[in-house]
Protein backbone atom coordinates (compact mmCIF):
# COMPACT_ATOMS: atom_id res chain seq x y z
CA UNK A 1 10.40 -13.46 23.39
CA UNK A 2 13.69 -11.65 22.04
CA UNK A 3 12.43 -8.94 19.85
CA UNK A 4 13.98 -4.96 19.58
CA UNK A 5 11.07 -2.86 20.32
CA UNK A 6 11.39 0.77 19.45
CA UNK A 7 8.76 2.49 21.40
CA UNK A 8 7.86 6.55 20.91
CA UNK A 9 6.79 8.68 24.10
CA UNK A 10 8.88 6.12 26.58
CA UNK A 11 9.95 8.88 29.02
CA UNK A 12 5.71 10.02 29.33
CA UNK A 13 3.18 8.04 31.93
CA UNK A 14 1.79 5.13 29.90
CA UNK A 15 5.32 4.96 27.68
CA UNK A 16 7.57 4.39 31.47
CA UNK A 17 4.98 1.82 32.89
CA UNK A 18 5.10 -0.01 29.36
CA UNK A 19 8.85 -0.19 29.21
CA UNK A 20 9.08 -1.08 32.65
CA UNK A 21 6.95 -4.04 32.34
CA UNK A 22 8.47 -5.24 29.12
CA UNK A 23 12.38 -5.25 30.91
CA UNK A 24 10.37 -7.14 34.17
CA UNK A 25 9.02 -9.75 31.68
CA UNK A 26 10.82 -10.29 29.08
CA UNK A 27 14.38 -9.93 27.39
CA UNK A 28 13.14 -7.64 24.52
CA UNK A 29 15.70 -4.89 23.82
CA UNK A 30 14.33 -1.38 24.16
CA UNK A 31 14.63 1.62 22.53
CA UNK A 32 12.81 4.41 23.89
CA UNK A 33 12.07 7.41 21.34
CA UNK A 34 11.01 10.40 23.22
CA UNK A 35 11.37 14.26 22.45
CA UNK A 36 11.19 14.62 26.68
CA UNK A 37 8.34 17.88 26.30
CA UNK A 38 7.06 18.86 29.42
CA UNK A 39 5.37 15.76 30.18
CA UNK A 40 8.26 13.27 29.65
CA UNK A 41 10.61 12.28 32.52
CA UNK A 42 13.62 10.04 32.55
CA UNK A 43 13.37 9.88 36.08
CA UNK A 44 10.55 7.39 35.62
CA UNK A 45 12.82 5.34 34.18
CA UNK A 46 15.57 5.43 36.81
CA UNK A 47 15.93 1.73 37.52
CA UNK A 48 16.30 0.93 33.99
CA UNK A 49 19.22 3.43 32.77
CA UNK A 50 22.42 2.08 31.94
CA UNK A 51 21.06 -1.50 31.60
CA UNK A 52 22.14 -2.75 28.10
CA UNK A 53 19.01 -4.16 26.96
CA UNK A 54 17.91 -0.27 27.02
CA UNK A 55 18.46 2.79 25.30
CA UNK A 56 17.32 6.28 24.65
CA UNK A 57 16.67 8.58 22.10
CA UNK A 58 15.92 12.19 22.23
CA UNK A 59 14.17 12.46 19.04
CA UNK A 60 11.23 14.32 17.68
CA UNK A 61 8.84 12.08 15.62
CA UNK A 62 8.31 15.18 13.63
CA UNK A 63 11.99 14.66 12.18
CA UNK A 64 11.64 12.51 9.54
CA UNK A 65 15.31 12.21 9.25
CA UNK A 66 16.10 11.09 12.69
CA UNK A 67 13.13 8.66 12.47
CA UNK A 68 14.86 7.28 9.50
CA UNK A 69 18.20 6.98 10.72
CA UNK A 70 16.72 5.21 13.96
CA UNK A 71 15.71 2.49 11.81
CA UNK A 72 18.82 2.01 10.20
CA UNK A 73 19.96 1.81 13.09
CA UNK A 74 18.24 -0.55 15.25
CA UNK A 75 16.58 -2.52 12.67
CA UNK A 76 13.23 -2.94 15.14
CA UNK A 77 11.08 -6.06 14.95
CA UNK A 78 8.18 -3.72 16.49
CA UNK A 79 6.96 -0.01 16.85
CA UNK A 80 4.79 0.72 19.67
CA UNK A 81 3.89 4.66 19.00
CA UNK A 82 2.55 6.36 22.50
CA UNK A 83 4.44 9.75 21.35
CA UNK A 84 1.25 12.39 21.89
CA UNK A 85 0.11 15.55 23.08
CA UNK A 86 -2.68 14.20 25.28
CA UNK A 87 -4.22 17.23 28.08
CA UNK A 88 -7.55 17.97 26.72
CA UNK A 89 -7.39 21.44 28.10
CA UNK A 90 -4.25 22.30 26.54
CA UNK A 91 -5.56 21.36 22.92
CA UNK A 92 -8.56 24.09 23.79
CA UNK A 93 -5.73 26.68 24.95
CA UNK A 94 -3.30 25.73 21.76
CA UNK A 95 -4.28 23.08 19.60
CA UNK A 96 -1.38 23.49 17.14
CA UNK A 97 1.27 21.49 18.88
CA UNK A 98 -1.43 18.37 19.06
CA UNK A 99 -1.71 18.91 14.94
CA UNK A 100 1.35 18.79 14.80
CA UNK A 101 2.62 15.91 16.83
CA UNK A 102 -0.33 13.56 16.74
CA UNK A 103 -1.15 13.97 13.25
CA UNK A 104 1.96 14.74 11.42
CA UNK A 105 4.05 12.81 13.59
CA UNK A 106 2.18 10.42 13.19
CA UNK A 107 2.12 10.55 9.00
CA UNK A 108 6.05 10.64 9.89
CA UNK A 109 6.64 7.82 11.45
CA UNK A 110 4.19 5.71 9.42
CA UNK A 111 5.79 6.59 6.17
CA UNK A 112 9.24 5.77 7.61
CA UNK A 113 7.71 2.77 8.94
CA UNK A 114 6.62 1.29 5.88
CA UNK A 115 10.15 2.42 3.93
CA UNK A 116 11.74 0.27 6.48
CA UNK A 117 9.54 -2.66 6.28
CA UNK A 118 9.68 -2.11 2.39
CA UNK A 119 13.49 -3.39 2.61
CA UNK A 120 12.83 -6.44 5.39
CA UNK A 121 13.42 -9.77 4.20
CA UNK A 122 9.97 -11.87 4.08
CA UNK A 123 11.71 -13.71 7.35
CA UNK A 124 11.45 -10.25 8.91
CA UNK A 125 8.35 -8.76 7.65
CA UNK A 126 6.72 -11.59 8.74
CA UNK A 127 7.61 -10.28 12.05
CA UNK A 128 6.90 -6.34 11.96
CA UNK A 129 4.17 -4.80 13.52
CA UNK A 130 3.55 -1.19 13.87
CA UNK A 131 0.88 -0.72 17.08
CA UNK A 132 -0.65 2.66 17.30
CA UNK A 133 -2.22 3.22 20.96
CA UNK A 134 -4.71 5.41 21.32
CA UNK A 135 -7.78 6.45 23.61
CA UNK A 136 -11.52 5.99 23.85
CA UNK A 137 -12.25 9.88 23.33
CA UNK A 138 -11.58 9.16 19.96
CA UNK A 139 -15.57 8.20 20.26
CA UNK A 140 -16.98 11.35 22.05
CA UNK A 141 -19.40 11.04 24.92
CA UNK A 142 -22.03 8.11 24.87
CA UNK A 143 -25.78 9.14 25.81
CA UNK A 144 -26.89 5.97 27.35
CA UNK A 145 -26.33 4.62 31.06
CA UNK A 146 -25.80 1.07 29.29
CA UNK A 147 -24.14 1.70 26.25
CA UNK A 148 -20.59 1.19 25.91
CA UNK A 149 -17.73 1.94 23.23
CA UNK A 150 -17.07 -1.26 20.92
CA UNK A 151 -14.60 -1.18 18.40
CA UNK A 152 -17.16 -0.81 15.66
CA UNK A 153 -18.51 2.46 17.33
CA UNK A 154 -18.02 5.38 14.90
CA UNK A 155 -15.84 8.18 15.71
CA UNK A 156 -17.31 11.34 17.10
CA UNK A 157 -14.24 13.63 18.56
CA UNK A 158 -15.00 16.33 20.63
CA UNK A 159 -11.62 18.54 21.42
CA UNK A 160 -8.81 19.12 19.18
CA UNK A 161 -7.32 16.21 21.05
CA UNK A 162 -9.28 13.57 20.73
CA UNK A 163 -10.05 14.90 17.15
CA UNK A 164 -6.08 14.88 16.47
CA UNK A 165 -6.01 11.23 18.10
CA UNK A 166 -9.00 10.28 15.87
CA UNK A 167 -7.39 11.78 12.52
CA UNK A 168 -4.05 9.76 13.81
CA UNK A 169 -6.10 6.71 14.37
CA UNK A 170 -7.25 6.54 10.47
CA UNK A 171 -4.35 7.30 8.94
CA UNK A 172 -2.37 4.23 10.52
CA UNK A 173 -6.15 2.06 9.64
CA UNK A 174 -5.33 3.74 5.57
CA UNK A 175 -1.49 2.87 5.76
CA UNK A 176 -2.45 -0.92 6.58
CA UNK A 177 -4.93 -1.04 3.93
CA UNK A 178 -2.86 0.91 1.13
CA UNK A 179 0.41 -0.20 1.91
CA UNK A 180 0.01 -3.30 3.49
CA UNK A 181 1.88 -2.28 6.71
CA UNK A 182 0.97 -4.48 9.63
CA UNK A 183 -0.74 -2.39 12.20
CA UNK A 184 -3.05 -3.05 15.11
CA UNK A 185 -4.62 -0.24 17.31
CA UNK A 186 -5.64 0.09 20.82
CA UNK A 187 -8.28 2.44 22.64
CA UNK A 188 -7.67 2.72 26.32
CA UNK A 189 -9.74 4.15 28.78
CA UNK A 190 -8.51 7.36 31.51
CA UNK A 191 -5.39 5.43 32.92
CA UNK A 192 -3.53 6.68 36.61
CA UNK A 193 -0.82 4.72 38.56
CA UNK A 194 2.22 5.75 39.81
CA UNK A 195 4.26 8.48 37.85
CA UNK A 196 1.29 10.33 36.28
CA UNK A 197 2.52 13.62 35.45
CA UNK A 198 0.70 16.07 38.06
CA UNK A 199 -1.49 17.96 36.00
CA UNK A 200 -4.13 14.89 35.87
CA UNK A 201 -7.29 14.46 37.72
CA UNK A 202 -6.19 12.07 40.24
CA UNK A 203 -2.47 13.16 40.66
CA UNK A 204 -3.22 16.81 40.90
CA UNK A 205 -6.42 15.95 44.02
CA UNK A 206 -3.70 13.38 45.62
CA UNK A 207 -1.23 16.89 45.58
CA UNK A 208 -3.32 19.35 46.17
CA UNK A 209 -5.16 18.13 49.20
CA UNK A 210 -1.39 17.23 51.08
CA UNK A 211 -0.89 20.64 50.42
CA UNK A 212 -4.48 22.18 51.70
CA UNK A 213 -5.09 23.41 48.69
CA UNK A 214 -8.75 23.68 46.43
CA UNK A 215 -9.75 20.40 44.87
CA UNK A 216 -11.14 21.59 41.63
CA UNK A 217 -13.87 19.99 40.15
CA UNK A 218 -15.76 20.68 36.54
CA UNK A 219 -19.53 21.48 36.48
CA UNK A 220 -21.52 18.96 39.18
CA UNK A 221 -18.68 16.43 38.60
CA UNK A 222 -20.92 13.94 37.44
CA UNK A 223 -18.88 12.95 34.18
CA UNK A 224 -18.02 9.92 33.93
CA UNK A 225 -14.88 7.76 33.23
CA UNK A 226 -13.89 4.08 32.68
CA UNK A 227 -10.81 4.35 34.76
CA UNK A 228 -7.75 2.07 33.93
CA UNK A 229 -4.48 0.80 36.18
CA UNK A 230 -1.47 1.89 33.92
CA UNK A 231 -0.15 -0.89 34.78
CA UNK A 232 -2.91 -3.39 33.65
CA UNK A 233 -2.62 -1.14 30.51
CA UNK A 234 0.87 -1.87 29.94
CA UNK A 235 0.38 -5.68 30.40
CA UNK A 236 -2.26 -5.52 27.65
CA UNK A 237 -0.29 -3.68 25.10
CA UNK A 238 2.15 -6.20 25.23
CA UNK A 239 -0.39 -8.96 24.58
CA UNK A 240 -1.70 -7.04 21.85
CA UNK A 241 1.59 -6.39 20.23
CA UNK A 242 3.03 -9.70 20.53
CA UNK A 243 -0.51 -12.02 20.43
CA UNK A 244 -2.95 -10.03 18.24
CA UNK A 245 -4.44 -10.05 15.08
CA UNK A 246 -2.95 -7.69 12.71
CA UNK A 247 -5.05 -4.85 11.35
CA UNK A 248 -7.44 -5.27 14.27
CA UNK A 249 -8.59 -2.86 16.96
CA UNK A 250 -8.94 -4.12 20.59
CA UNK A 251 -10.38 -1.73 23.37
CA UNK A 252 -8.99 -1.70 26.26
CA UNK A 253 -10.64 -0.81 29.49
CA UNK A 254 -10.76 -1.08 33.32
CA UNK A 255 -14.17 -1.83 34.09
CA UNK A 256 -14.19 0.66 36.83
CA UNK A 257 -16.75 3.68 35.76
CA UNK A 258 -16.62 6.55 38.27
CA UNK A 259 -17.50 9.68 37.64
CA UNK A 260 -15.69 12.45 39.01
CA UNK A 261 -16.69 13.55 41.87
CA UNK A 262 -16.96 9.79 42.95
CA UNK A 263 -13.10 10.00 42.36
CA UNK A 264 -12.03 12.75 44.39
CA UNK A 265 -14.43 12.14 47.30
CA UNK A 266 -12.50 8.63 47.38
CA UNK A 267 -9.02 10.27 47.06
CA UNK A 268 -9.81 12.09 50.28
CA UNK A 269 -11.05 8.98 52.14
CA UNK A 270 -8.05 7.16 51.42
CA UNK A 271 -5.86 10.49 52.29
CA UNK A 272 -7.93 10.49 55.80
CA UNK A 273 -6.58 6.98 56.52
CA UNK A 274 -3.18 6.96 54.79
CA UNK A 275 -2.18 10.61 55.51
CA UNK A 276 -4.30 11.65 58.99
CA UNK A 277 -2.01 14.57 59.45
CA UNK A 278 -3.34 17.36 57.33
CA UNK A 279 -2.36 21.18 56.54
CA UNK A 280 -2.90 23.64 59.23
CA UNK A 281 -6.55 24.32 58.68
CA UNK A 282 -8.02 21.51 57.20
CA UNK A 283 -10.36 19.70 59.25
CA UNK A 284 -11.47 16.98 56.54
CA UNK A 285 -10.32 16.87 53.21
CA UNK A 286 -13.77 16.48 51.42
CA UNK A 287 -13.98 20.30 52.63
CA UNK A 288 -10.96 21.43 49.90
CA UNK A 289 -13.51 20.31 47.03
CA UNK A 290 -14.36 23.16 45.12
CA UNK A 291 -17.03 23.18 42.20
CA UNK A 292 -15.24 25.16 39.24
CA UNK A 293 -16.57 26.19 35.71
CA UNK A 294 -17.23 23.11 33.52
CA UNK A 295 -14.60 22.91 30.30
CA UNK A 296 -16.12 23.73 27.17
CA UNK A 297 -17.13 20.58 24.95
CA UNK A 298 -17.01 18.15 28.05
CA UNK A 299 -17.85 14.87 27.30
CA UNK A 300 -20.84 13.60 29.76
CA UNK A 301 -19.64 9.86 29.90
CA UNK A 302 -16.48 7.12 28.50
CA UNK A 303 -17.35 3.50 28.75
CA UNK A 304 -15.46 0.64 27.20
CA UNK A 305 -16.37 -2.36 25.85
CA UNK A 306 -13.40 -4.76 26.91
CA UNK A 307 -14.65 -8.42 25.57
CA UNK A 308 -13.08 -8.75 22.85
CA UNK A 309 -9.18 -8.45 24.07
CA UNK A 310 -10.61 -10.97 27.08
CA UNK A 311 -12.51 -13.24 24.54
CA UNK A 312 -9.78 -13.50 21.42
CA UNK A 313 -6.31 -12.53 24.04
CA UNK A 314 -7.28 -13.44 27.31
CA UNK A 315 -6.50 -10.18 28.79
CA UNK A 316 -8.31 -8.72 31.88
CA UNK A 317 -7.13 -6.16 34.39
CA UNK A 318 -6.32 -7.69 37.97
CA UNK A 319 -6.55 -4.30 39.38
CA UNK A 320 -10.16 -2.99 40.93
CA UNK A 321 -10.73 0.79 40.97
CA UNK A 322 -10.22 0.37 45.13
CA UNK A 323 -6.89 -1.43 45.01
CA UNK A 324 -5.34 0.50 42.14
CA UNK A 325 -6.30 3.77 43.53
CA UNK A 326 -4.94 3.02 46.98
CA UNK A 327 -1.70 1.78 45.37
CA UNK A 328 -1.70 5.24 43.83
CA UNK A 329 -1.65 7.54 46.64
CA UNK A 330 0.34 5.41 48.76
CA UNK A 331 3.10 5.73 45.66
CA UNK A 332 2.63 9.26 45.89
CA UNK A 333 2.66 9.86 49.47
CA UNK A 334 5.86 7.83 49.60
CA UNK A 335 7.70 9.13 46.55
CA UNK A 336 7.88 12.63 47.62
CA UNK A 337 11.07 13.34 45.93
CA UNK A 338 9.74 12.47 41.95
CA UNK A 339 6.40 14.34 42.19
CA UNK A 340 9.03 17.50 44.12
CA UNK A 341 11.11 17.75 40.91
CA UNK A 342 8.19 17.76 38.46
CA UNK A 343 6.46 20.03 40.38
CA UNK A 344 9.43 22.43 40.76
CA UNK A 345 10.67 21.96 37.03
CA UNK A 346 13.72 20.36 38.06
CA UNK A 347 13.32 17.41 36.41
CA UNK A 348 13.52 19.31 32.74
CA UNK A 349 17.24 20.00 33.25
CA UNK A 350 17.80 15.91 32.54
CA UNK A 351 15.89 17.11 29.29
CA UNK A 352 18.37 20.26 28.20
CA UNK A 353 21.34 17.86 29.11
CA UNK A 354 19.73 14.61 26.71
CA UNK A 355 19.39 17.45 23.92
CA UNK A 356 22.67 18.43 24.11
């Protein structure tokens, strides 16, 4: 496979584990579109910079200019858009800047998208896909213990996140029906790993309880989540871009459900074995759990339905909820110095100097 692959949100969580798997595995030549916000990090990235099968972009998919001229200028065989606002609570706080980006960025870089494979020769068309990744809260909460997200379950959004994501979802579905562009979409399930920026569930107990700080927990903590390696993830997007069926939808899941509290009480066993030296005043690290107001519009429960990217691609994750998570804190634990710079904002002066 020797394909140019221009990817949006590279520099965030999912968008650094993708490109790193696709410069382990194959000779594809990257270009990695990312505005760098708050959640994007080039330090993610590190081992990759300067290698000339890679390069970066500070661009806003908002631009519609500099999405055209990066077309012109790479001439990509595929688009794999991760670019996103994606923290639930912050779409409750200020929903505006996931309108913006996840909606009309998206309408962007469609539109673009289908100029440029407008002017492709048939030998190139023939080639183009535009893959949209997107999440399972596009579907709401499901009621039933049993019942699990297909890709025929309707839509039923419940933040101005997952409603953005949802609104994003059906205007790349429209675009392949109207226009004929070649898309294929994904729904993933809650993903962690290594590099998570440390305002997630797991990242945040991992840092917090090394610290001796609360472990905050919404409501009784019994909601529950299909939870995901990022780096299974990233192995299936690349099936799906490269294998799939185009104008299909192919979930993607872990086929680990925990719920919450299930998570963080497991995050402190592993800290007990991995980190036995705790803060001054901890005696166990269950005791930092702390019970805190439940978010408005919670959903109760995400399960995916993962059979048909096994059945039709042959995809399934090699990671268990166990050995991913333990791979997780011991990354964190050990890589002191990335998870130092994010937390101290650091790591945002590599963003000043790309826009400059």
């Amino acid at each position: 496979m020797n394909l140019k692959i221009l990817i949006t949100g590279g520099a965030g969580f999912i968008g650094s584990a993708l490109i790193r798997e696709i410069y382990k595995n194959t000779s594809c030549e990257i270009i990695n579109v990312d505005k760098l916000t708050y959640a994007g990090n080039l330090q993610s990235l590190n081992d990759i910079v300067g290698n000339k099968r890679y390069c970066f972009e500070c661009v806003d998919i908002c631009d519609k200019t500099e999405i055209r001229f990066l077309f012109k200028k790479y001439n990509p065989n595929l688009v794999m858009h991760l670019a996103a606002e994606s923290h639930v609570d912050r779409s409750i706080d200020g929903p505006d800047d996931f309108i913006n980006t996840n909606i009309n960025g998206t309408f962007n870089l469609l539109e673009e998208a289908r100029r440029y494979f407008d002017g492709l020769t048939e030998t190139d068309r023939n080639k183009f896909r535009f893959h949209h990744i997107s999440t399972d809260e596009v579907f709401g909460d499901i009621a039933g213990t049993n019942d699990l997200f297909t890709e025929n379950t309707p839509y039923s959004p419940s933040s101005p996140y997952s409603a953005s994501k949802a609104a994003s979802d059906h205007l790349v579905r429209a675009w392949g029906r109207t226009y004929g562009l070649p898309v294929i979409i994904t729904n993933c399930s809650n993903n962690y790993g290594p590099y998570h920026f440390p305002e997630k569930l797991i990242p945040h107990v991992i840092l917090n309880a090394i610290h001796g700080k609360p472990l905050p927990v919404y409501g009784n903590g019994l909601q529950i989540r299909d939870w995901l390696y990022v780096e299974d993830h990233a192995k299936a997007l690349i099936k799906v871009v490269t294998e799939g069926k185009v104008g299909e939808t192919y979930n993607i899941g872990g086929h680990n459900e925990k719920n919450n509290l299930e998570v963080v009480e497991t995050i402190c066993d592993l800290l007990e074995e991995l980190s036995p030296q705790k803060p001054s005043g901890v005696i166990n690290y269950r005791d930092l759990i702390t019970f805190v107001k439940d978010r408005p519009g919670h959903d109760a429960r995400y399960a995916i339905d993962a059979l048909k990217i096994e059945r039709e691609l042959g995809w399934v994750p090699e990671e268990t909820f166990e050995s991913g998570l333990r791979k997780t804190v011991q990354w964190y634990l050990v890589n002191t110095s990335w998870w130092e710079r994010v937390l101290s904002g650091a790591y945002r002066m590599e963003r000043i100097g790309a826009d400059i």
